[in-house]
C-alpha atoms as a PDB file:
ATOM      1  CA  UNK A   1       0.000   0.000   0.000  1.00  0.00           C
ATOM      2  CA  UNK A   2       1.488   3.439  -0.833  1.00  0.00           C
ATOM      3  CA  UNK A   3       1.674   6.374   1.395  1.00  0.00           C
ATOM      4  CA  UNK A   4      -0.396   9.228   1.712  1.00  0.00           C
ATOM      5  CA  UNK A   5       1.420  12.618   0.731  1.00  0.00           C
ATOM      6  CA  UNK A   6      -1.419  14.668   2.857  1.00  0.00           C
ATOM      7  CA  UNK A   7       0.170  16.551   5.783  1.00  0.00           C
ATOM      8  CA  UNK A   8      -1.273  15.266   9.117  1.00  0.00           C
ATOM      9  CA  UNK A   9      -3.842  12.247  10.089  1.00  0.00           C
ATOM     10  CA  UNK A  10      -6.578  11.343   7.330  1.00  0.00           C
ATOM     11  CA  UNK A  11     -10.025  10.961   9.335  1.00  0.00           C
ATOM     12  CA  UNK A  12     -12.777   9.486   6.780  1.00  0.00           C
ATOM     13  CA  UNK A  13     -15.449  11.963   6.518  1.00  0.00           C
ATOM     14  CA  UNK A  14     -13.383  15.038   8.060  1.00  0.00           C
ATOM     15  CA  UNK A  15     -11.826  17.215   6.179  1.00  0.00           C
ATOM     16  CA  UNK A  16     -10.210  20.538   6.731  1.00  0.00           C
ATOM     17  CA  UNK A  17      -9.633  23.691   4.369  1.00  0.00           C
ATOM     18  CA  UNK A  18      -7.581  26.721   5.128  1.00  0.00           C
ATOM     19  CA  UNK A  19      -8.897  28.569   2.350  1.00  0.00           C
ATOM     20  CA  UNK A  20     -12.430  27.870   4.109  1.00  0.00           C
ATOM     21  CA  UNK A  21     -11.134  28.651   7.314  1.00  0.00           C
ATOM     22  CA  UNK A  22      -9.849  32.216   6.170  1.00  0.00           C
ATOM     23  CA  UNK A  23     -12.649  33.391   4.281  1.00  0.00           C
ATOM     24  CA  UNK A  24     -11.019  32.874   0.868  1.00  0.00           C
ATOM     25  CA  UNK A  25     -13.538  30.376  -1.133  1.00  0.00           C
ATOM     26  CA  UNK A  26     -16.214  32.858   0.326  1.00  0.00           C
ATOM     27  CA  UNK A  27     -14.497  35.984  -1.076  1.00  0.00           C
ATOM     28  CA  UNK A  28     -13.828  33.943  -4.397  1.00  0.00           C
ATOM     29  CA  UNK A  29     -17.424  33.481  -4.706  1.00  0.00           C
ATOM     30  CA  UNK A  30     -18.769  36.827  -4.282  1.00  0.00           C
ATOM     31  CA  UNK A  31     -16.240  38.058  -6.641  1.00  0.00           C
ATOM     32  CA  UNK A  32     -17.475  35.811  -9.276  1.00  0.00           C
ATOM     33  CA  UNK A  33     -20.799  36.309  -8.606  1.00  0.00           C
ATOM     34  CA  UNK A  34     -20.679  40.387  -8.820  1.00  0.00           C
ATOM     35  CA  UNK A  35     -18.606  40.493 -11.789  1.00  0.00           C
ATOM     36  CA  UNK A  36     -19.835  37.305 -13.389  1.00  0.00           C
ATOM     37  CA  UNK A  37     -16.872  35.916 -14.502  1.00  0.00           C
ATOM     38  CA  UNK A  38     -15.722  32.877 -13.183  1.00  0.00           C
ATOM     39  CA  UNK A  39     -12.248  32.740 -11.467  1.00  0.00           C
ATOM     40  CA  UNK A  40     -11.578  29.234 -12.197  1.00  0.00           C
ATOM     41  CA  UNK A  41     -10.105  28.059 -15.401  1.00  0.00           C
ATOM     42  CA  UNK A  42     -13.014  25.270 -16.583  1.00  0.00           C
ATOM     43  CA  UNK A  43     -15.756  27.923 -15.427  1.00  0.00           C
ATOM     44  CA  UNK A  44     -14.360  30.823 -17.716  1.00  0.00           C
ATOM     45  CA  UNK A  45     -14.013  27.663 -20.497  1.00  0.00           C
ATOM     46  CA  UNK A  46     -17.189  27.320 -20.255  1.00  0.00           C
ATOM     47  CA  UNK A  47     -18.255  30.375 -20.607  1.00  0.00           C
ATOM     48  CA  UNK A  48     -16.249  31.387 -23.503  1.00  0.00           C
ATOM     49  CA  UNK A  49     -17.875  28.224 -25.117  1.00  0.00           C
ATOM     50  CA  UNK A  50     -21.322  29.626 -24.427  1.00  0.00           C
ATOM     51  CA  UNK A  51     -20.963  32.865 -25.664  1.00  0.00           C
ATOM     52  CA  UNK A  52     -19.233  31.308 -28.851  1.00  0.00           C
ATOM     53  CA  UNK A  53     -22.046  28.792 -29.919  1.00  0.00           C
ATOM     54  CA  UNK A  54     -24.456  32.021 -29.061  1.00  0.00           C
ATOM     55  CA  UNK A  55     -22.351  33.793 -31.764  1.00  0.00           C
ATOM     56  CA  UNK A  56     -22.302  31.456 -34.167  1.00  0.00           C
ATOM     57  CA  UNK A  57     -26.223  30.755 -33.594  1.00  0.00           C
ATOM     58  CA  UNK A  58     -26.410  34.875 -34.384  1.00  0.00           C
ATOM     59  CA  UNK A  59     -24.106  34.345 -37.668  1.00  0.00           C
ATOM     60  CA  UNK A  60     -26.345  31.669 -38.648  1.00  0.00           C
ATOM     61  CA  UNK A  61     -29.444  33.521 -38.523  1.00  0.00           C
ATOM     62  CA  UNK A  62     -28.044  36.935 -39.984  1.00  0.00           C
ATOM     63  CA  UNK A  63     -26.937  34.721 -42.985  1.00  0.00           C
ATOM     64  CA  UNK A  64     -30.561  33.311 -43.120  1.00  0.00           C
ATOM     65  CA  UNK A  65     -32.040  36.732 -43.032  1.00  0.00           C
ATOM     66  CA  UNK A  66     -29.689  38.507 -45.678  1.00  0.00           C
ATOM     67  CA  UNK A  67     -30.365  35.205 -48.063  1.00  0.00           C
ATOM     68  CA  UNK A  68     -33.943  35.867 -47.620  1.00  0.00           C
ATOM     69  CA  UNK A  69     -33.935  40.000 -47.878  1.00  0.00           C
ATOM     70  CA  UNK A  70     -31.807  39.120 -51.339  1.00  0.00           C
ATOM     71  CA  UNK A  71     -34.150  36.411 -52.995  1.00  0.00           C
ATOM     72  CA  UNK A  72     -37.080  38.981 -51.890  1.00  0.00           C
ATOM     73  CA  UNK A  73     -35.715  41.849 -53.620  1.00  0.00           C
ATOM     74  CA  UNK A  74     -33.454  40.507 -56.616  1.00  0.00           C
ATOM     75  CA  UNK A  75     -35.831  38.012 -58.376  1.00  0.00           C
ATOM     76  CA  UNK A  76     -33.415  36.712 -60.614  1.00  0.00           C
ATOM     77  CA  UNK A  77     -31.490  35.594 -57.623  1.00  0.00           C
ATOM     78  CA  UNK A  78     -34.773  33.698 -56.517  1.00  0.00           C
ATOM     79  CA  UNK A  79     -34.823  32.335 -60.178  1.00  0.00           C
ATOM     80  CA  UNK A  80     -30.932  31.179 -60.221  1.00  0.00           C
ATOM     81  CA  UNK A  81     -31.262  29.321 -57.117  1.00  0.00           C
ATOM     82  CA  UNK A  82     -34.624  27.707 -58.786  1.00  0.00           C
ATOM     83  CA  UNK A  83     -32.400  26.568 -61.559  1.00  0.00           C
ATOM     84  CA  UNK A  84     -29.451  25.078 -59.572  1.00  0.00           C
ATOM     85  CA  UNK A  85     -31.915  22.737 -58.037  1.00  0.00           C
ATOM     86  CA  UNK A  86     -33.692  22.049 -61.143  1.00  0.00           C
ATOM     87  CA  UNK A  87     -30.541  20.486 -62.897  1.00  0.00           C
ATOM     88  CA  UNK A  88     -30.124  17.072 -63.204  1.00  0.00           C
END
């Protein structure tokens, strides 16, 4: 069985943290909370990802619109798409 690199006695169930004991994860908190960014590395990850698949969604539906506006306004757009599909 390997030793335990912890520093003191390891009680089941107990656990101690300094950064607890001092305040620190409670400062950490509020600090994310007002400014609503996270301060740990897989919580700003994630919401970098969010706000990037919100983007793209946006992109996506700006391209739908500006296809649209142009087939509504430049018929013979609306009649060169008709004809790409209507090749065999």
């Amino acid at each position: 069985m390997t030793q335990s690199h912890s520093h003191g006695p390891h009680i089941p169930g107990v656990s101690f943290s300094w950064r607890r004991a001092i305040g620190l994860s409670a400062l950490e908190g509020k600090i994310s909370r007002t400014t609503g960014i996270p301060l740990t590395r897989s919580g700003r990850e994630r919401k970098m990802g969010r706000i990037f698949e919100h983007l793209l969604g946006y992109l996506f539906l700006a391209l739908l619109l500006f296809i649209g506006y142009e087939l509504i306004t430049h018929p013979a757009a609306l009649n060169w798409l008709i004809g790409l599909f209507n090749r065999h």
